[in-house]
Protein backbone atom coordinates (compact mmCIF):
# COMPACT_ATOMS: atom_id res chain seq x y z
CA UNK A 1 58.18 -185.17 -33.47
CA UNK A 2 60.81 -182.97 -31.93
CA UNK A 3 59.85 -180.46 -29.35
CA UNK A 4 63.06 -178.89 -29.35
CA UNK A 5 63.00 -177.70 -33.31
CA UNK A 6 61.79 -173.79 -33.02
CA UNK A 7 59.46 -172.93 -35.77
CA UNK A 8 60.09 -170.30 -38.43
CA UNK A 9 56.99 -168.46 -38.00
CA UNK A 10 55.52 -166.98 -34.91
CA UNK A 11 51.40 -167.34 -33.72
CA UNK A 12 48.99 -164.18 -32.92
CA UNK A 13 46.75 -165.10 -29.86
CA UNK A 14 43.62 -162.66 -29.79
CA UNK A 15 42.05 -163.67 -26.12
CA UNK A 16 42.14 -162.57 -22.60
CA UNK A 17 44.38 -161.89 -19.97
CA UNK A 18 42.75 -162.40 -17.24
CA UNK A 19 43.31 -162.63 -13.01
CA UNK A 20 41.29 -166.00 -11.31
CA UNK A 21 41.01 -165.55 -7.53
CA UNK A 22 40.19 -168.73 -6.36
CA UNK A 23 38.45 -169.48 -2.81
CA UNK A 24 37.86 -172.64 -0.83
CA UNK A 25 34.87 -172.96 1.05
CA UNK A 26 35.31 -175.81 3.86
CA UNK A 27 31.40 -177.00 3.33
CA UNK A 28 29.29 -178.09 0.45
CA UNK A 29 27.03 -174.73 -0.45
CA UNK A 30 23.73 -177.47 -0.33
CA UNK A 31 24.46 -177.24 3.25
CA UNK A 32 24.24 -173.32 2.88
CA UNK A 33 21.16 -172.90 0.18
CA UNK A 34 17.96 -173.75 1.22
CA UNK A 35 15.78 -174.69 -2.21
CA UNK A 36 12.76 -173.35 -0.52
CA UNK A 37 14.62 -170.00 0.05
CA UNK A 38 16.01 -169.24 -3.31
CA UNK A 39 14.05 -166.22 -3.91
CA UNK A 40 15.74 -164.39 -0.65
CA UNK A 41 19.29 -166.05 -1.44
CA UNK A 42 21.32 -163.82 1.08
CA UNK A 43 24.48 -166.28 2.01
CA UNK A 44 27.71 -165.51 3.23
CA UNK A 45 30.93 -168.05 2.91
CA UNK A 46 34.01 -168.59 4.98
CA UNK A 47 36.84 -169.26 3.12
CA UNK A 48 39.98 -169.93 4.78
CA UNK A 49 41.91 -170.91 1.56
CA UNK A 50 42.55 -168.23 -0.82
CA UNK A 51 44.94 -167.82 -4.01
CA UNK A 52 45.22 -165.42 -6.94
CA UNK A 53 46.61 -167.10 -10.24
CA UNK A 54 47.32 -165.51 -13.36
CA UNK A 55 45.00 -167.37 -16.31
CA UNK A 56 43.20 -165.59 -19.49
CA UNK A 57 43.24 -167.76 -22.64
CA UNK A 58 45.69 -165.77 -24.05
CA UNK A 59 48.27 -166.02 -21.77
CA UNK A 60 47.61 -169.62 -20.84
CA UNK A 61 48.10 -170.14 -24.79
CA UNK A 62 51.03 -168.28 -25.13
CA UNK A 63 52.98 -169.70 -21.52
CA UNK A 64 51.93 -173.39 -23.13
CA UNK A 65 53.72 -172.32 -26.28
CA UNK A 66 57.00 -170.60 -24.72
CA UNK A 67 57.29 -174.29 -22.94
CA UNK A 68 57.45 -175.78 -26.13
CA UNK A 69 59.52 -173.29 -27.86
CA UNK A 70 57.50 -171.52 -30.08
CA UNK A 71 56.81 -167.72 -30.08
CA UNK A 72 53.36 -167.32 -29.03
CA UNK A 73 52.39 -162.93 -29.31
CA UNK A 74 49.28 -162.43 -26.96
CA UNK A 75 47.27 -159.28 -28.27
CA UNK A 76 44.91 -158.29 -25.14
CA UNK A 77 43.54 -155.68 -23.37
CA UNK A 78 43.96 -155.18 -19.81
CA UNK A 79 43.59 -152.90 -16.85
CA UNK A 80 45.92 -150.14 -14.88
CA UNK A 81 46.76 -153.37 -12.29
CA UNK A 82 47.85 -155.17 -14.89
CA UNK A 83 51.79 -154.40 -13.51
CA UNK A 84 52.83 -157.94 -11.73
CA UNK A 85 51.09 -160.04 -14.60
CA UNK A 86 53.54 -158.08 -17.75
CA UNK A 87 56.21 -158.57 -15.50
CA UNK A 88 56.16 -162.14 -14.96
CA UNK A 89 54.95 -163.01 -18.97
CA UNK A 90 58.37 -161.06 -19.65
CA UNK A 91 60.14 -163.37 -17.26
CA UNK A 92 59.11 -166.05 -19.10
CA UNK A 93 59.69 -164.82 -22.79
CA UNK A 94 56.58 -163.76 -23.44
CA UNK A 95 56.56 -160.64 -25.58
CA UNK A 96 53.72 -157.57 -24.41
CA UNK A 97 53.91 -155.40 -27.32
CA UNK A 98 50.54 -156.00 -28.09
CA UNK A 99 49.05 -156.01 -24.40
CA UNK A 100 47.43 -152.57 -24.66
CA UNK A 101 46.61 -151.08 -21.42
CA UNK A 102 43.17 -149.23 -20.53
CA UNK A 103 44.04 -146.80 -17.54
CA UNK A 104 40.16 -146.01 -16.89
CA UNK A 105 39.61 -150.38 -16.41
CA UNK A 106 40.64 -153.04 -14.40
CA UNK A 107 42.40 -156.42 -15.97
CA UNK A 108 39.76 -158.95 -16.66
CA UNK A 109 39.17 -161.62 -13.72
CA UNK A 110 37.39 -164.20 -12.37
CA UNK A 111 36.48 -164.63 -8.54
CA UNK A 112 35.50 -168.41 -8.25
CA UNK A 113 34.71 -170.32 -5.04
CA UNK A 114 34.78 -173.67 -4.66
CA UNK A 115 32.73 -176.51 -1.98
CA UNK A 116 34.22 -179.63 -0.77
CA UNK A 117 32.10 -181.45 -3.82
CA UNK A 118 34.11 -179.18 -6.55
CA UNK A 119 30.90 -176.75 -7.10
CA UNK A 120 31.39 -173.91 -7.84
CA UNK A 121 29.53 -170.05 -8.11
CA UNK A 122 32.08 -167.75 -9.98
CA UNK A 123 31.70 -163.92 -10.86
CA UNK A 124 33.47 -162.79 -13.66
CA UNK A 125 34.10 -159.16 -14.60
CA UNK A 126 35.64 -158.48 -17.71
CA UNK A 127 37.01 -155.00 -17.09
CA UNK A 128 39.16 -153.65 -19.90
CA UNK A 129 38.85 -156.71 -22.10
CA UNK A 130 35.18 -155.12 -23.25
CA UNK A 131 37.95 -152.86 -25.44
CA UNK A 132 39.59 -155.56 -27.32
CA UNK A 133 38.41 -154.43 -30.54
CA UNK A 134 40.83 -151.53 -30.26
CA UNK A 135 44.19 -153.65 -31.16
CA UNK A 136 44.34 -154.65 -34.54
CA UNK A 137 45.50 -157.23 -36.00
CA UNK A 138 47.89 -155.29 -38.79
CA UNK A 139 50.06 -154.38 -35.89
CA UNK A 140 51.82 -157.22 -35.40
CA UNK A 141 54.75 -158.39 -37.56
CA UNK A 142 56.03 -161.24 -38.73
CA UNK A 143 52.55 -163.82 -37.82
CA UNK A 144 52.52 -167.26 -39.61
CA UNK A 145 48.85 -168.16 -38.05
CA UNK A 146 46.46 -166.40 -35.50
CA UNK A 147 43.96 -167.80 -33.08
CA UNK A 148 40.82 -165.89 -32.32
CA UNK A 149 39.98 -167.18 -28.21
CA UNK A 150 37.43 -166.18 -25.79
CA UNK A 151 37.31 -162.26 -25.73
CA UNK A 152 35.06 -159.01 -25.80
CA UNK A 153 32.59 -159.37 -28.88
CA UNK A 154 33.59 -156.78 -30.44
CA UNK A 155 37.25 -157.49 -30.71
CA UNK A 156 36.42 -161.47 -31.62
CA UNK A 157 34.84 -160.66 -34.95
CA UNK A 158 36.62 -157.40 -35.82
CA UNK A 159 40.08 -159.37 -35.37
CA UNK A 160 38.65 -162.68 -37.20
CA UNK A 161 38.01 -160.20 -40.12
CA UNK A 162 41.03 -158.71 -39.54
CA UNK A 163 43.00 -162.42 -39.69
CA UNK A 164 40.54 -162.94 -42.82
CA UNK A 165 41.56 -159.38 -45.05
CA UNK A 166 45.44 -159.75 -44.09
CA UNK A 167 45.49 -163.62 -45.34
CA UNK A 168 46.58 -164.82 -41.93
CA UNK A 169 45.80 -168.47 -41.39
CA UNK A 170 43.90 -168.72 -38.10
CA UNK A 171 41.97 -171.15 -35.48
CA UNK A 172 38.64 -170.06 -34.46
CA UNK A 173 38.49 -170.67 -30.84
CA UNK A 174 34.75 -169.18 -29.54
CA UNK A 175 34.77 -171.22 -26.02
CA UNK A 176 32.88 -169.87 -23.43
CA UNK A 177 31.98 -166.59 -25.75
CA UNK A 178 30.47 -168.81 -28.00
CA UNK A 179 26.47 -167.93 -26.79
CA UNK A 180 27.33 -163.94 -27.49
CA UNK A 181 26.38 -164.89 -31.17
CA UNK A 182 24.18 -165.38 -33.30
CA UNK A 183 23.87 -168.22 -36.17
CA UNK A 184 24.74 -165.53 -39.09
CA UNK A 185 27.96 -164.30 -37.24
CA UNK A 186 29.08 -167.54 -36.12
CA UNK A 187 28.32 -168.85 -40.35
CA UNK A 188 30.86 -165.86 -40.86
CA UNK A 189 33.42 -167.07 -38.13
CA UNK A 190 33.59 -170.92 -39.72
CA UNK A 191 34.04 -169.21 -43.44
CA UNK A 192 37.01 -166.80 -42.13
CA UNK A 193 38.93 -169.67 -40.39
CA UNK A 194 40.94 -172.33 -41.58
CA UNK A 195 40.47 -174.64 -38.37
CA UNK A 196 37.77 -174.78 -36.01
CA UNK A 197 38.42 -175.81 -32.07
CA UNK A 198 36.15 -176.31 -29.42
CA UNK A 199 35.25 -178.68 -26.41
CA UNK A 200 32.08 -181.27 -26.53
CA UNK A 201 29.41 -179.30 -25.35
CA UNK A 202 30.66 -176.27 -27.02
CA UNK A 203 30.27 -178.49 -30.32
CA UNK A 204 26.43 -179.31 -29.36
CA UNK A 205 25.97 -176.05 -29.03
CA UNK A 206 27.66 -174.68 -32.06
CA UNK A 207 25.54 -176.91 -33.96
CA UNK A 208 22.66 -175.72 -32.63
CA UNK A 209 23.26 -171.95 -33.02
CA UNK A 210 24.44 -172.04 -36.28
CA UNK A 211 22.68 -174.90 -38.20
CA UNK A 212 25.63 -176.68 -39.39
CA UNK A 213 27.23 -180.42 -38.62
CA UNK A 214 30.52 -182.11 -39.55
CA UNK A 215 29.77 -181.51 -43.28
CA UNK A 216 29.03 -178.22 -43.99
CA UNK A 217 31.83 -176.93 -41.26
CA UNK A 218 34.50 -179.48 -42.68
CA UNK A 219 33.36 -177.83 -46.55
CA UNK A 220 34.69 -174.75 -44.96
CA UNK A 221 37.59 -175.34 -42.66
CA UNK A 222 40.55 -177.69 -42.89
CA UNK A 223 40.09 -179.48 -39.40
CA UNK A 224 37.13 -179.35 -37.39
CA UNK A 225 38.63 -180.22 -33.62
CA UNK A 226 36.51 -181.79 -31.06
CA UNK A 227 38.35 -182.57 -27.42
CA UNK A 228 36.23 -184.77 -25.12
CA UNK A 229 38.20 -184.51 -21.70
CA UNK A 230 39.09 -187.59 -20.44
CA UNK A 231 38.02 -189.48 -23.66
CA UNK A 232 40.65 -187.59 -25.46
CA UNK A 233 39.92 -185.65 -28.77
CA UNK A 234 38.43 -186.11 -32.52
CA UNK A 235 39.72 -184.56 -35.10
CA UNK A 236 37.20 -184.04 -38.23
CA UNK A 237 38.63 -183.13 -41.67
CA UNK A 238 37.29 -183.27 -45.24
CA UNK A 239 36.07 -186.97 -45.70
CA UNK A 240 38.12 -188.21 -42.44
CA UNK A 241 37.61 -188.42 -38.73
CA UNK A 242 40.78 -189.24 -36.88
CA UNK A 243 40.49 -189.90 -32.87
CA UNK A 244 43.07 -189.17 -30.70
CA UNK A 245 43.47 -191.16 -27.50
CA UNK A 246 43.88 -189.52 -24.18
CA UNK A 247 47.81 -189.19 -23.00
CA UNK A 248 47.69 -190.75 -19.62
CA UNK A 249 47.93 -188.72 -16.41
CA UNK A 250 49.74 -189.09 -13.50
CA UNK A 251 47.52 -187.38 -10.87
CA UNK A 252 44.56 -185.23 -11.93
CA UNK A 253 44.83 -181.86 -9.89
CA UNK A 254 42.93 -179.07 -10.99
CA UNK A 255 41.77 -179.86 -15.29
CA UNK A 256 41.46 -175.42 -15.26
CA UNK A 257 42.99 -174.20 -17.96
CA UNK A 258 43.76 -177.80 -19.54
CA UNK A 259 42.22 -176.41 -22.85
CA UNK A 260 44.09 -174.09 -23.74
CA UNK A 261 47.29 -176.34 -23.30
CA UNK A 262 45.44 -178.60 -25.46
CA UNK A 263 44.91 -175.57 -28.21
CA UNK A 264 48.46 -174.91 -27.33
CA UNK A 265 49.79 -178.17 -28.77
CA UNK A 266 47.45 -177.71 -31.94
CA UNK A 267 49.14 -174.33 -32.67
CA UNK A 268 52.79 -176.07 -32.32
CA UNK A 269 52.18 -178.57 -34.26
CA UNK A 270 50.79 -176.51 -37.30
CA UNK A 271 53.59 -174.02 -36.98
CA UNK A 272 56.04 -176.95 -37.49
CA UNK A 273 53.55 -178.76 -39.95
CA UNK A 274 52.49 -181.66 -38.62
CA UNK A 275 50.30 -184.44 -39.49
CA UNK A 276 47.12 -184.30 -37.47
CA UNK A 277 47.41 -187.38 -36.07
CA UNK A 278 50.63 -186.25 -34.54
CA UNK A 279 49.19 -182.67 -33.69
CA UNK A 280 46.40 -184.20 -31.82
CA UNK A 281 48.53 -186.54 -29.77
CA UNK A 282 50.95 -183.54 -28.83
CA UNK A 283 47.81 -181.16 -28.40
CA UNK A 284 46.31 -184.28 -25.26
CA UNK A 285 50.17 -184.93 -24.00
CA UNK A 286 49.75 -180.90 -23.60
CA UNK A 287 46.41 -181.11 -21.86
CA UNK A 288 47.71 -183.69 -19.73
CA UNK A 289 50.12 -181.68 -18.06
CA UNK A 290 48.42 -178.99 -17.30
CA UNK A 291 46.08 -181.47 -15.42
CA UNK A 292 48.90 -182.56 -12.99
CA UNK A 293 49.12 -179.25 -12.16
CA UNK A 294 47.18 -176.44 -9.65
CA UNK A 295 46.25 -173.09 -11.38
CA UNK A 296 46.67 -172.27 -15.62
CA UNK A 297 50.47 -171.57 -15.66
CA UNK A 298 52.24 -173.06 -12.74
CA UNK A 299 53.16 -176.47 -14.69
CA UNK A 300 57.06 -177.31 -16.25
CA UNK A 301 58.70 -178.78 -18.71
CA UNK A 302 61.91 -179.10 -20.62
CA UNK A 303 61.09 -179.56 -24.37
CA UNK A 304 63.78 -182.60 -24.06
CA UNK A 305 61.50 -183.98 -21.34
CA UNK A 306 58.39 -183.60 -23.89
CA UNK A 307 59.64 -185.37 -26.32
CA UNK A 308 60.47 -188.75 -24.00
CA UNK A 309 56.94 -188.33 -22.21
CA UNK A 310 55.40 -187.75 -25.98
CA UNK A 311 57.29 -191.29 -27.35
CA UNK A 312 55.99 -193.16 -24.35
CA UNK A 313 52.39 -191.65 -24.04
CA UNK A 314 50.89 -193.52 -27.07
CA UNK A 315 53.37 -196.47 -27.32
């Protein structure tokens, strides 16, 4: 595989953009909570460490892709503070034609704090994102595949139809929106797409909402992905399941974010067509990264640099 070849074609990422204000408490919060007194919870936190980091799955897709060369589009909605974010996705390449701003909303974002035992309690408003159905897919020019991430309700399934009318491959990403639907809509979602990603759990649950295994998805959709953290990934297609081994890490720092890298390397390696052995292996080497890293979209790379790490990672 060569990181360095640009693909022809260029990706539509439907999904957040998002702020993540992250806070450290210096305590565990069992220290803090008494069981007993749950039902008058009234607790108050010191936290001495405090950093805001830019995250959303759309723009953690899209940064992941302009690392490896590709053109990754994020189509969002955000909020009037959503100033310092544009200007620092144009510093990196990333286009904002399609980030449509809602002056009467804040930007999407997460307020998370986290004990000394990596617990956390996080509040997440979601702002102007509630308005994603209002971008469209037909808007944007020149797409070779779409993903449909982790975004308001509305806009998921109006842009999956959307990606569905206009003949526009695209991954169906439901992550941590997944419980906003029901087992009829999410039927709908797996017959639109033409690949299927999401983590373990989100697979138990998938299966559970919508009352369909390996089979019936893989009758539908081209690859079913399955990542597994640490374990590493399992790719199911039509009569074949193909594991992919985890690429090693150097340090794990902060494993935020690390799935979207991971859905990141799936979208590179179908825009440059791929086998899905090798996609899957460039989709953990992805993940991997990000894990040596703190916050969504503070890790580098030269693509030169990915290739060598990629040849050695599964030697």
């Amino acid at each position: 595989m060569s990181a360095g070849a640009r693909g022809s074609g260029r990706a539509l990422i439907c999904g957040s953009l998002a702020f993540d204000t992250i806070m450290v408490f210096g305590d565990r919060f069992a220290n803090h909570i008494l069981p007993d007194k749950i039902h008058i919870l009234n607790v108050s936190f010191l936290v001495p460490q405090m950093r805001r980091e830019y995250g959303g799955c759309a723009g953690n897709i899209a940064y992941n892709l302009s690392l490896l060369g590709d053109h990754g589009v994020p189509m969002a909605t955000v909020g009037s503070d959503f100033g310092p974010y544009r200007e620092r996705l144009e510093r990196a390449g990333i286009p904002t034609g399609h980030v449509r701003v809602i002056e009467s909303q804040l930007t999407a974002q997460a307020f998370i704090t986290t004990d000394l035992d990596d617990n956390q309690i996080t509040a997440f408003h979601p702002g102007a994102m509630q308005h994603s159905h209002v971008n469209r897919v037909n808007e944007a020019r020149g797409i070779t595949l779409g993903i449909v991430a982790p975004d308001g309700r509305a806009g998921m399934i109006e842009h999956a139809a959307q990606f569905a009318s206009a003949g526009i491959p695209f991954i169906f990403d439901p992550g941590q929106g997944l419980p906003m639907f029901g087992a009829e809509e999410l039927q709908r979602f797996l017959k639109q797409a033409r690949w299927v990603t999401v983590n373990d759990y989100e697979w138990q649950l998938l299966q559970q909402k919508c009352h369909w295994g390996v089979r019936e998805i893989t009758a539908r959709v081209e690859a079913l992905i399955v990542t597994l953290g640490a374990a590493g990934a399992v790719i199911h297609t039509r009569g074949q399941e193909i594991l992919i081994p985890p690429a090693p890490v150097q340090q794990v720092v902060d494993p935020t974010g690390a799935g979207d890298a991971f859905r990141a390397g799936v979208i590179h390696g179908l825009l440059h067509g791929r086998d899905w052995r090798t996609i899957g292996r460039i989709a953990s080497l992805m993940g991997a990264i990000k894990v040596e890293s703190r916050g969504t979209q503070n890790h580098r790379f030269t693509r030169q640099e990915f290739a060598q790490r990629l040849a050695t990672a599964f030697a």
